[in-house]
PDB file of N, CA and C in Angstrom:
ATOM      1  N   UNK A   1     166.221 226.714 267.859  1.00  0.00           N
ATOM      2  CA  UNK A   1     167.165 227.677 268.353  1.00  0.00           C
ATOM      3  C   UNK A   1     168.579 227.187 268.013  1.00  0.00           C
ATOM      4  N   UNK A   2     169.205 227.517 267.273  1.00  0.00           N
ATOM      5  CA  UNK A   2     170.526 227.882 266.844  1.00  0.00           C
ATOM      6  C   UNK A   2     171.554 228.812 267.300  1.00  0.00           C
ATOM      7  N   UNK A   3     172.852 228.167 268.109  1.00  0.00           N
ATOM      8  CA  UNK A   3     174.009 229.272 268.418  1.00  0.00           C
ATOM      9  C   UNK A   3     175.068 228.824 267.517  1.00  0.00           C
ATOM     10  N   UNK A   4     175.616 229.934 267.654  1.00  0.00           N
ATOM     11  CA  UNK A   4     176.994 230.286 267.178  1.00  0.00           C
ATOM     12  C   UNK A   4     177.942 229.767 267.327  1.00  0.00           C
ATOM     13  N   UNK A   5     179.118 228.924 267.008  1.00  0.00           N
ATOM     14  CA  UNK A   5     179.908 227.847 267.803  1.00  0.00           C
ATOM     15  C   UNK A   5     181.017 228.636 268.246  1.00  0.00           C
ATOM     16  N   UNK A   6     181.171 229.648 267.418  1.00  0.00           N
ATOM     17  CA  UNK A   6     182.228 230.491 267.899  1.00  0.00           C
ATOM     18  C   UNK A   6     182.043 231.245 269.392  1.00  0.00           C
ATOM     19  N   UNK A   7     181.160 232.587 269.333  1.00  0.00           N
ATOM     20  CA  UNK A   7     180.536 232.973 270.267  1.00  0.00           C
ATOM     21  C   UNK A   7     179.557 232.575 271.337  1.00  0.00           C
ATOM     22  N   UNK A   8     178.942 231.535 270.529  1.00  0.00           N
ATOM     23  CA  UNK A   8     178.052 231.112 271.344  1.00  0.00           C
ATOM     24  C   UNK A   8     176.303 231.814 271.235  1.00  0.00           C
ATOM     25  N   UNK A   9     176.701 232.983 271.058  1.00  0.00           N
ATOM     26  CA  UNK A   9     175.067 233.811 270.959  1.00  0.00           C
ATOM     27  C   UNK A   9     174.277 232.921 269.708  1.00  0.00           C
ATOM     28  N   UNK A  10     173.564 233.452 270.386  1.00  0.00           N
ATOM     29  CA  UNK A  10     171.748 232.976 269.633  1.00  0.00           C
ATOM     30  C   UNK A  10     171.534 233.510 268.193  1.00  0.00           C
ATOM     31  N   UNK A  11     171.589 232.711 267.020  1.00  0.00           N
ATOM     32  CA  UNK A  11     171.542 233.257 265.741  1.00  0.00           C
ATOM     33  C   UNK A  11     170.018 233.610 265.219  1.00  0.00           C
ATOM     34  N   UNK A  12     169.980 234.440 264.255  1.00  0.00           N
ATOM     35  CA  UNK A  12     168.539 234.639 263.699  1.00  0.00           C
ATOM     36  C   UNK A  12     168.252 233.921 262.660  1.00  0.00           C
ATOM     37  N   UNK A  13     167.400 233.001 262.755  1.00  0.00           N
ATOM     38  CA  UNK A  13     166.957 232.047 261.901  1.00  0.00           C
ATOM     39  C   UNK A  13     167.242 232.773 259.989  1.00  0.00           C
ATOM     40  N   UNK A  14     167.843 231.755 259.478  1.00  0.00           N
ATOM     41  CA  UNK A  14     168.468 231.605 258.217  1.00  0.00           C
ATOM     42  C   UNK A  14     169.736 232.528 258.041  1.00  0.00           C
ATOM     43  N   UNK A  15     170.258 232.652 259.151  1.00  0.00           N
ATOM     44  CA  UNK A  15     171.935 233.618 258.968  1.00  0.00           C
ATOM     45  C   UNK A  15     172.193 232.859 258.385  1.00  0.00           C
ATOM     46  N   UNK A  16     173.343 233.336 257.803  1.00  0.00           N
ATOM     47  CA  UNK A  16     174.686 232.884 257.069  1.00  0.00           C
ATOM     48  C   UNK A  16     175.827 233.004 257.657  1.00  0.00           C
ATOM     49  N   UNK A  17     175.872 234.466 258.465  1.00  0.00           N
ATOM     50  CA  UNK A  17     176.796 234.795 259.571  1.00  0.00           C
ATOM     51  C   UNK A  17     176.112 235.105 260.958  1.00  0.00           C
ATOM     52  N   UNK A  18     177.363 234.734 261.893  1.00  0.00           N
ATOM     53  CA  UNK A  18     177.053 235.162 263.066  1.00  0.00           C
ATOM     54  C   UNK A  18     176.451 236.872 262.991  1.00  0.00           C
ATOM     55  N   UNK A  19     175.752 237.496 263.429  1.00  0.00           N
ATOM     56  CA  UNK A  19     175.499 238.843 263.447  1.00  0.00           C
ATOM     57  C   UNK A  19     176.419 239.837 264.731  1.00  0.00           C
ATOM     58  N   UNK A  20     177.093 238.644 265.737  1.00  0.00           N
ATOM     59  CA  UNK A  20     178.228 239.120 266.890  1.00  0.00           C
ATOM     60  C   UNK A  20     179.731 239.038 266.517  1.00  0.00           C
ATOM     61  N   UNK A  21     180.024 237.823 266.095  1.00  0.00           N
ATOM     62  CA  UNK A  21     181.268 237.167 265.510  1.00  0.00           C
ATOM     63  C   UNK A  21     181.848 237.598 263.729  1.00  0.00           C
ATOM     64  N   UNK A  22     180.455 237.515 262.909  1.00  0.00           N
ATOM     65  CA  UNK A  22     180.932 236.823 261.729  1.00  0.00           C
ATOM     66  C   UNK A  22     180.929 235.861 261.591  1.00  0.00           C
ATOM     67  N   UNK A  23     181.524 234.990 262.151  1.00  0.00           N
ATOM     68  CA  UNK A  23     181.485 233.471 262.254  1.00  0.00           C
ATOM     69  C   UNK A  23     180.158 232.875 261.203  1.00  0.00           C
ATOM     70  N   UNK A  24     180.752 232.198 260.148  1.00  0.00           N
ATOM     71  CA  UNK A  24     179.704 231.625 259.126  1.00  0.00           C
ATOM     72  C   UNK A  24     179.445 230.277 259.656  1.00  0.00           C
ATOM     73  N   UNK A  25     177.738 230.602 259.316  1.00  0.00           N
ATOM     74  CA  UNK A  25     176.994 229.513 260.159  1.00  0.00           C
ATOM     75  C   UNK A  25     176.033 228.163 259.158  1.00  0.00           C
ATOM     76  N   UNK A  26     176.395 228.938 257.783  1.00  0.00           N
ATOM     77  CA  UNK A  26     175.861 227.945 256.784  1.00  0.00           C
ATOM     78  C   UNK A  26     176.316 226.600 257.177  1.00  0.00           C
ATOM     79  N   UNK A  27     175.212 225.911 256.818  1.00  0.00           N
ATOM     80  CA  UNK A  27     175.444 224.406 256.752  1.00  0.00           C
ATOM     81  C   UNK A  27     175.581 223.634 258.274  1.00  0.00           C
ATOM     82  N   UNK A  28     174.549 224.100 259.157  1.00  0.00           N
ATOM     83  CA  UNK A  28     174.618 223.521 260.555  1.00  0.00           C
ATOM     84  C   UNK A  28     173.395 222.858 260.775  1.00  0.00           C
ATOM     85  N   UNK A  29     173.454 221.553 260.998  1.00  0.00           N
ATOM     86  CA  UNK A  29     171.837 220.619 260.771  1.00  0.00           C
ATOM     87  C   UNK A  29     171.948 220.537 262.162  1.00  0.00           C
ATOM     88  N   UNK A  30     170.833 220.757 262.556  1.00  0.00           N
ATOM     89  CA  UNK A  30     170.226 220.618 264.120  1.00  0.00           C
ATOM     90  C   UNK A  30     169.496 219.354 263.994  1.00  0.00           C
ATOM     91  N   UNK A  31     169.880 218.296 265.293  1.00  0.00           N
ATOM     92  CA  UNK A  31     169.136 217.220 266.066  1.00  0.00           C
ATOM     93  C   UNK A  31     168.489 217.197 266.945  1.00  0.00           C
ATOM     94  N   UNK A  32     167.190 216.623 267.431  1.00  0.00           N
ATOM     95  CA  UNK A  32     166.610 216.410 268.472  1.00  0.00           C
ATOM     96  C   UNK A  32     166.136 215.127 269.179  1.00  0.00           C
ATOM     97  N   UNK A  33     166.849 214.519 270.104  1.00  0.00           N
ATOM     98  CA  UNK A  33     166.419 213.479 270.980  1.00  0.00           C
ATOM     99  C   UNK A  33     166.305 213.420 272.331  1.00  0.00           C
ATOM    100  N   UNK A  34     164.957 213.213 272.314  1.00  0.00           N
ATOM    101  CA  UNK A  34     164.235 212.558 273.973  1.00  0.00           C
ATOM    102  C   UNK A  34     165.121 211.746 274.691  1.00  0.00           C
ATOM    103  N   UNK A  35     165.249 211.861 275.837  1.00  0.00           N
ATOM    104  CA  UNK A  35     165.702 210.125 276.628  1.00  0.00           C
ATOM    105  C   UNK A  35     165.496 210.516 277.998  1.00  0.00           C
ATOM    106  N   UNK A  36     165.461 209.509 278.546  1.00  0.00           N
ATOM    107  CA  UNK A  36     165.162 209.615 279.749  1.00  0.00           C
ATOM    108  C   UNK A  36     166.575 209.719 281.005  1.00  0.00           C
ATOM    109  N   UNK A  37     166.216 210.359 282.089  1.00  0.00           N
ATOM    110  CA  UNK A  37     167.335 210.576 282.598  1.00  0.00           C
ATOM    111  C   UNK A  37     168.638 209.631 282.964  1.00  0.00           C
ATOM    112  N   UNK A  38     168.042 208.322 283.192  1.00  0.00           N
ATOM    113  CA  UNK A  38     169.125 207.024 282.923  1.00  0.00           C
ATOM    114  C   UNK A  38     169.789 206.602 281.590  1.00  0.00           C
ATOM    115  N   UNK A  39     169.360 207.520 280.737  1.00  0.00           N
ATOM    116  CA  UNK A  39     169.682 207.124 279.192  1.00  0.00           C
ATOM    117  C   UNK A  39     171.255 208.491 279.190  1.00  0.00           C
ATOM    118  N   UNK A  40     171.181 209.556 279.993  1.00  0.00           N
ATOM    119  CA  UNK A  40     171.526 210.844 279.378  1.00  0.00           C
ATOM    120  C   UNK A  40     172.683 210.853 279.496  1.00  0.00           C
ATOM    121  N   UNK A  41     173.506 210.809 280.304  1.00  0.00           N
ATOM    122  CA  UNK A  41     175.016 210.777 279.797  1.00  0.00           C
ATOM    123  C   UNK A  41     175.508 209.171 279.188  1.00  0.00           C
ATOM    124  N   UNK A  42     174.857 208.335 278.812  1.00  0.00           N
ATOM    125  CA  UNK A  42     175.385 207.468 278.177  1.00  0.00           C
ATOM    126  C   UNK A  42     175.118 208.170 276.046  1.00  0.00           C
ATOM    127  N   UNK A  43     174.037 208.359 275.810  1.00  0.00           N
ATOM    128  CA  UNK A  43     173.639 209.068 274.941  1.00  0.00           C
ATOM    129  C   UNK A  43     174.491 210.298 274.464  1.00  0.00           C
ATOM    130  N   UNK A  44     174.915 211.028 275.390  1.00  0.00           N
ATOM    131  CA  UNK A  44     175.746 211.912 275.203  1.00  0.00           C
ATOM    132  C   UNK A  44     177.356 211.486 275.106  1.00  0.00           C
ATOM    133  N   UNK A  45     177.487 210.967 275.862  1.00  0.00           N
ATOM    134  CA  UNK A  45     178.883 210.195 275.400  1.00  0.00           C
ATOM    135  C   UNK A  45     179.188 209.873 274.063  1.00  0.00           C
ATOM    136  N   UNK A  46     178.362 209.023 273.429  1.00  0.00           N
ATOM    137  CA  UNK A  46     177.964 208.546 272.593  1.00  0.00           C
ATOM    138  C   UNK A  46     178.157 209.834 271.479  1.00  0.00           C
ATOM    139  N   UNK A  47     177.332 210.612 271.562  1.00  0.00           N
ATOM    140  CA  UNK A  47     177.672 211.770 270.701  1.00  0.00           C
ATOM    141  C   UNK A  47     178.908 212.191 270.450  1.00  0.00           C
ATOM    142  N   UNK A  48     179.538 212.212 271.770  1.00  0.00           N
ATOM    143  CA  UNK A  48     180.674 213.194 272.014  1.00  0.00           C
ATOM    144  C   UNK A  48     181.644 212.588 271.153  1.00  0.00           C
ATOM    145  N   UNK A  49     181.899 211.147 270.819  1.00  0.00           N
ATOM    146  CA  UNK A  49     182.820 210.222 270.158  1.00  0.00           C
ATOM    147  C   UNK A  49     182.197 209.655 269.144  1.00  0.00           C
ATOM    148  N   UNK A  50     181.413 210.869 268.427  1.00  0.00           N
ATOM    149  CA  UNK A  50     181.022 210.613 267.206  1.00  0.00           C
ATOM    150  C   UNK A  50     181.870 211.448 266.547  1.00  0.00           C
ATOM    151  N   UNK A  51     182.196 212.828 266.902  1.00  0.00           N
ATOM    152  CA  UNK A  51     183.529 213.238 266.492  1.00  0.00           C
ATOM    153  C   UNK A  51     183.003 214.319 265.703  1.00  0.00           C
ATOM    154  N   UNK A  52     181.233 214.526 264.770  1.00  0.00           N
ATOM    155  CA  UNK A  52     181.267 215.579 264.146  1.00  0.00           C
ATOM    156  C   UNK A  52     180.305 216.535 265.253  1.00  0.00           C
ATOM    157  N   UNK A  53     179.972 216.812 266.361  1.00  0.00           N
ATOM    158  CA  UNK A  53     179.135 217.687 266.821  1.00  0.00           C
ATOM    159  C   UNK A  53     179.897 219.065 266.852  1.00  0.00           C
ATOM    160  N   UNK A  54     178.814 220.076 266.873  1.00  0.00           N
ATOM    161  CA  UNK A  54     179.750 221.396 267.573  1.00  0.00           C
ATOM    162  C   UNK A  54     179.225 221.780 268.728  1.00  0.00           C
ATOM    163  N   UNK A  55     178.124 221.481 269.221  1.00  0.00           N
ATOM    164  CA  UNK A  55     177.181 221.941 270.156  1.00  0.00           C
ATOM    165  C   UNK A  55     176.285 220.922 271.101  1.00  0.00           C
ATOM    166  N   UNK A  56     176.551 220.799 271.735  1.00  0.00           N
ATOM    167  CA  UNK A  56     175.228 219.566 272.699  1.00  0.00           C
ATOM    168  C   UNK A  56     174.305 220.282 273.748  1.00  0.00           C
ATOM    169  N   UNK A  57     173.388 220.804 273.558  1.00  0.00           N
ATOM    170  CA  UNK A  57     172.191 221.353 274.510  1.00  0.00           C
ATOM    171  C   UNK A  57     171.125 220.572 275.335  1.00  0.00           C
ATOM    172  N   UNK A  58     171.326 220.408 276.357  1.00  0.00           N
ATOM    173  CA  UNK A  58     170.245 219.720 277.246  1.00  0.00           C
ATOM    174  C   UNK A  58     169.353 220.498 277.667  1.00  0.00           C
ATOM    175  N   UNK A  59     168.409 219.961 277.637  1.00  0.00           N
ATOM    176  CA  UNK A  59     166.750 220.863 278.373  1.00  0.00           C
ATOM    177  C   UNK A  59     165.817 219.971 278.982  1.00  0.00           C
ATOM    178  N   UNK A  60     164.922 220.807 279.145  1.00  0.00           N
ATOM    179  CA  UNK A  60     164.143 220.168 280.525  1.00  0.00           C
ATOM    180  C   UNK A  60     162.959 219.652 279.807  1.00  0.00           C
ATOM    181  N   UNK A  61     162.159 219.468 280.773  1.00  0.00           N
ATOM    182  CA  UNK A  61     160.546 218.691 279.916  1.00  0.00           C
ATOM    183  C   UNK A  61     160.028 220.117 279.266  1.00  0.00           C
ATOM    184  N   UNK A  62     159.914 221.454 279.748  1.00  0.00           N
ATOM    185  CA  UNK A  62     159.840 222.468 279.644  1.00  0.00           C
ATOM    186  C   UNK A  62     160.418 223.786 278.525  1.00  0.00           C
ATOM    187  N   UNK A  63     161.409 222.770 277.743  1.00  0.00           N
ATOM    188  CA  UNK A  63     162.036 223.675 276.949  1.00  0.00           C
ATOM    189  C   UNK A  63     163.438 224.456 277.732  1.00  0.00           C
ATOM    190  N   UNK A  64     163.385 224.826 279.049  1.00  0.00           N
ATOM    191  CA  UNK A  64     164.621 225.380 279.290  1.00  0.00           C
ATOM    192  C   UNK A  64     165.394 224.990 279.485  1.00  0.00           C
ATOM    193  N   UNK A  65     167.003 225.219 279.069  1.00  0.00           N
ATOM    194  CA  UNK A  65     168.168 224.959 278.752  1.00  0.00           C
ATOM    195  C   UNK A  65     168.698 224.458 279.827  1.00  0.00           C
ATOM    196  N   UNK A  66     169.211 223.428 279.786  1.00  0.00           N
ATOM    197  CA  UNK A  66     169.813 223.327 281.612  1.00  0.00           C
ATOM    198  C   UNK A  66     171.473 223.004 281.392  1.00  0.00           C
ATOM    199  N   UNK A  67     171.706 222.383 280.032  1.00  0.00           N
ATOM    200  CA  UNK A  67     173.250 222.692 280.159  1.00  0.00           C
ATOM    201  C   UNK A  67     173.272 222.583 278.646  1.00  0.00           C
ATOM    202  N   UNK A  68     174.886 223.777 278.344  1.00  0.00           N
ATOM    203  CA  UNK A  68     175.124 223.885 277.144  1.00  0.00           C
ATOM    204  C   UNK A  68     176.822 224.160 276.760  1.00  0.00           C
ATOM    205  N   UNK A  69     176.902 222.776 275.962  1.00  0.00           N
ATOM    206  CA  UNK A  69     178.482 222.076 276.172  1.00  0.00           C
ATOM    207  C   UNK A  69     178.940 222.619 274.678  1.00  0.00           C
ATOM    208  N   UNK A  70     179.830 223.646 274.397  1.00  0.00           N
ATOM    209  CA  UNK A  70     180.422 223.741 273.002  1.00  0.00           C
ATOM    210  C   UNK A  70     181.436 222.836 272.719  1.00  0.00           C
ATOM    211  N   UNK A  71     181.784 222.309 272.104  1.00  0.00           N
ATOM    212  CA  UNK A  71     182.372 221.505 271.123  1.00  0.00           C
ATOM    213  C   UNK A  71     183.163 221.870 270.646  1.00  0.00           C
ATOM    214  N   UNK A  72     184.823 221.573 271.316  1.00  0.00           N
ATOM    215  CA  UNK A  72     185.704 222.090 270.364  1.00  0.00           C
ATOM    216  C   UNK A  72     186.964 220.649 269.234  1.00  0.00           C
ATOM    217  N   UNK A  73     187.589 221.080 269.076  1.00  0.00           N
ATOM    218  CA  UNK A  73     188.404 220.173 268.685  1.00  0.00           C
ATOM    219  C   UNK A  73     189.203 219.698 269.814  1.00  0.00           C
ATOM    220  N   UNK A  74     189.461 218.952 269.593  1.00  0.00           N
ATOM    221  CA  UNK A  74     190.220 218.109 270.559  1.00  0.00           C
ATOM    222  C   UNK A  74     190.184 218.218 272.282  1.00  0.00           C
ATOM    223  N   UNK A  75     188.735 218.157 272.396  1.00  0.00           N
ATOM    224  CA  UNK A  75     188.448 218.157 273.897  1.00  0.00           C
ATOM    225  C   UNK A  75     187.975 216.668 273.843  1.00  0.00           C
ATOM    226  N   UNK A  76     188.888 216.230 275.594  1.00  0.00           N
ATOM    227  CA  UNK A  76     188.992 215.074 275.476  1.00  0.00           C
ATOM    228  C   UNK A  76     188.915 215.019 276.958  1.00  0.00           C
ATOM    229  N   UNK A  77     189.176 213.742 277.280  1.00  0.00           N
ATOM    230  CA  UNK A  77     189.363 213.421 278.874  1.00  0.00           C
ATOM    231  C   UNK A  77     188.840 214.320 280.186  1.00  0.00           C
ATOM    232  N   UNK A  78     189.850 214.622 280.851  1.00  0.00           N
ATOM    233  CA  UNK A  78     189.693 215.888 281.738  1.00  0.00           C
ATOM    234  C   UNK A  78     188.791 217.188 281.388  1.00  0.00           C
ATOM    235  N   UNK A  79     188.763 217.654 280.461  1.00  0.00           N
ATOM    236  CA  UNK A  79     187.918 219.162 279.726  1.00  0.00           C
ATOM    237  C   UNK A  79     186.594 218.516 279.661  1.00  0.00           C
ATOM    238  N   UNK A  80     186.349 216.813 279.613  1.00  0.00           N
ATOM    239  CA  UNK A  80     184.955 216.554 279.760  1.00  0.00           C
ATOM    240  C   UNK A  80     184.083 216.645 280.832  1.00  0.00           C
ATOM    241  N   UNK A  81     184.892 215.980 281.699  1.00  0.00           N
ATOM    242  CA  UNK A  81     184.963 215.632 283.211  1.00  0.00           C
ATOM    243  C   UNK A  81     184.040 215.914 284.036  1.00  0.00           C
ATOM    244  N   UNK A  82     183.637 217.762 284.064  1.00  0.00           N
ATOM    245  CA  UNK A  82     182.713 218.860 284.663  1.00  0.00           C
ATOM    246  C   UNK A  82     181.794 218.570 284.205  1.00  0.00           C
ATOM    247  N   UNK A  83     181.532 218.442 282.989  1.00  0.00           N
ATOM    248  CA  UNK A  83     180.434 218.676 281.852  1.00  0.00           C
ATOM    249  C   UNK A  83     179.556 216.982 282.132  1.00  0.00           C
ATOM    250  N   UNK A  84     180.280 216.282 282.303  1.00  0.00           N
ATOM    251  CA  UNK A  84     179.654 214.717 282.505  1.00  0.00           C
ATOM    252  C   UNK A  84     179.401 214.745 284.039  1.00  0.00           C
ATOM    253  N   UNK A  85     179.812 215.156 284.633  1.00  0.00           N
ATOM    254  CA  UNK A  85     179.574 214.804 286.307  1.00  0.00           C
ATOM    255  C   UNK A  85     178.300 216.043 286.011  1.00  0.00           C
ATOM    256  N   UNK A  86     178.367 217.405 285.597  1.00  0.00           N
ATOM    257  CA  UNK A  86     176.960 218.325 285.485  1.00  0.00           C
ATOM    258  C   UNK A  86     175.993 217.234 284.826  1.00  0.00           C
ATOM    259  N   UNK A  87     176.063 216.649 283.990  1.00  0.00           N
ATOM    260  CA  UNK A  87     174.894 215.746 283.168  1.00  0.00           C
ATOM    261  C   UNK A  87     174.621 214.899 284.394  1.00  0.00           C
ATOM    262  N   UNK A  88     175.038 214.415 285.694  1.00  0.00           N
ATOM    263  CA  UNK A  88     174.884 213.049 286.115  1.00  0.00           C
ATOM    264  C   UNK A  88     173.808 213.757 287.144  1.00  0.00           C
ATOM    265  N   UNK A  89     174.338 215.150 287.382  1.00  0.00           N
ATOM    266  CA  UNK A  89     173.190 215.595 288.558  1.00  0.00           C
ATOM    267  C   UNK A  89     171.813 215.838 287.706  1.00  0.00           C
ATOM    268  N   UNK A  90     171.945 217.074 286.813  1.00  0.00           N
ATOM    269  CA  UNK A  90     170.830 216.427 285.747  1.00  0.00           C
ATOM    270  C   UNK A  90     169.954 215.835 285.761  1.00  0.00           C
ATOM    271  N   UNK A  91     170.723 214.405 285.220  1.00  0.00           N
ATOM    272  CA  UNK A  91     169.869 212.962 285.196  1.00  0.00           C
ATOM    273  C   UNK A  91     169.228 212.677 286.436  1.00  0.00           C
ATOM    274  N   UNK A  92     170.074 213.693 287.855  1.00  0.00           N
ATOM    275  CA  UNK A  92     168.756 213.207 289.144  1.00  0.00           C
ATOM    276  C   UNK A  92     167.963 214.015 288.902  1.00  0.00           C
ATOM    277  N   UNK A  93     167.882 214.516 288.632  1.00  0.00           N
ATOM    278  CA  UNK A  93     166.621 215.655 289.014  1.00  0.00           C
ATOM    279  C   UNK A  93     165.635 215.890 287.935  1.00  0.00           C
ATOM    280  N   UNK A  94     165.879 215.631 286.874  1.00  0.00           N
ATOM    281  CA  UNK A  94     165.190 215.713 285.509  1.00  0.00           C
ATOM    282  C   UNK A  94     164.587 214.339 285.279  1.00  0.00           C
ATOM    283  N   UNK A  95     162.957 214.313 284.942  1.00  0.00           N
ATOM    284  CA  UNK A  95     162.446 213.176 284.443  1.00  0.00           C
ATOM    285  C   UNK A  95     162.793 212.323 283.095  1.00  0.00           C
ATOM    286  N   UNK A  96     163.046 213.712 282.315  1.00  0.00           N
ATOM    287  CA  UNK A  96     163.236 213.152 280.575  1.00  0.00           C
ATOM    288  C   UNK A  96     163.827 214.620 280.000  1.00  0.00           C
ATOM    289  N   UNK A  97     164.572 214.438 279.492  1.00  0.00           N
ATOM    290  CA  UNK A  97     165.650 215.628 278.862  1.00  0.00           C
ATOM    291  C   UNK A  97     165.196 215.333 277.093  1.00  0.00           C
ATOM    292  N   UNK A  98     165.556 216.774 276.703  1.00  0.00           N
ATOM    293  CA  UNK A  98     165.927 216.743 275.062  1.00  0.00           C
ATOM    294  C   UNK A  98     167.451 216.907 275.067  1.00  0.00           C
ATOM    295  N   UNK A  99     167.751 215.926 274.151  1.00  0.00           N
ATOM    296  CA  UNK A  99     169.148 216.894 273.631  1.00  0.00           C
ATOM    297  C   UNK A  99     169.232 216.949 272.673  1.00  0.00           C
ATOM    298  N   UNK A 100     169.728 218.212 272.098  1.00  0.00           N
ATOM    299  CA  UNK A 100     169.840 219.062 270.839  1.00  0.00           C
ATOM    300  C   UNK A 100     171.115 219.283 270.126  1.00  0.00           C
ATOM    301  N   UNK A 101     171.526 218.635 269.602  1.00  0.00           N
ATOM    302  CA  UNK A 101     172.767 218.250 268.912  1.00  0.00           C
ATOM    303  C   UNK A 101     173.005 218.998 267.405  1.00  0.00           C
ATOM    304  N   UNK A 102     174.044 220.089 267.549  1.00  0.00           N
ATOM    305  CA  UNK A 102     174.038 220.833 266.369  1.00  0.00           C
ATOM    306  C   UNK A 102     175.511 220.100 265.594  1.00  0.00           C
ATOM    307  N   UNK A 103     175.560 220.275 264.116  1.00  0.00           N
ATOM    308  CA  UNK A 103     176.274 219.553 263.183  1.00  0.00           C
ATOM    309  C   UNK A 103     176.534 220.641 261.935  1.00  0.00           C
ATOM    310  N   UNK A 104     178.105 220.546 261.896  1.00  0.00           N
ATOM    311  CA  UNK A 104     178.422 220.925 260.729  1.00  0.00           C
ATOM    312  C   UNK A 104     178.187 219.933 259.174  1.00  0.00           C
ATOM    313  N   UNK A 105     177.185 220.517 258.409  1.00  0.00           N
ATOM    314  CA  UNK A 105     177.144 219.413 256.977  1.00  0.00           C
ATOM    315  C   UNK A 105     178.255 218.908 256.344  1.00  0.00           C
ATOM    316  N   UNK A 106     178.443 218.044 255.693  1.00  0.00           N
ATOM    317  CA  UNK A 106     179.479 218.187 255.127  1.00  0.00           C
ATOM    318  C   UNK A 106     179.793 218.244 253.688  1.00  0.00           C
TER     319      UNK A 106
END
């Protein structure tokens, strides 16, 4: 499952464009990693100051989405803040998370 970084909506497998936005979606490599809930906002951090993501999706053992952080430029400090304290409750309540890390190619 692939969104849109612009809009956000749900793309149809092999767009080129958003079908809501426009927004061109060529060249976006999707990641997938397991960890366990003591692993999850350190892991994600980690991402976040890798500097190329556009998208970070957390889910459950189950497949459903439980949080979904867009990625903009220059979000930093404070604009994280919500998004890391949401991951920490998360990590209580969730046994083992995926996170799904979308990437512009380059």
């Amino acid at each position: 499952m692939v969104f849109c970084s612009r809009c956000g909506k749900e793309l149809v497998p092999e767009a080129s464009y958003c079908a809501f936005c426009g927004n061109p979606v060529k060249g976006i490599k999707t990641e997938e990693y397991t960890v366990s809930s003591d692993d999850l906002v350190g892991r994600v951090k980690t991402l976040i100051h890798e500097g190329n993501v556009n998208r970070i999706i957390i889910k459950d053992d189950k497949g459903r989405v439980l949080l979904d952080i867009p990625m903009a430029l220059g979000v930093v400090g404070a604009v994280l803040a919500p998004w890391l304290a949401a991951l920490g409750a998360i990590g209580a309540v969730a046994t083992n998370c995926t996170i799904v890390v979308e990437r512009r190619e380059s």
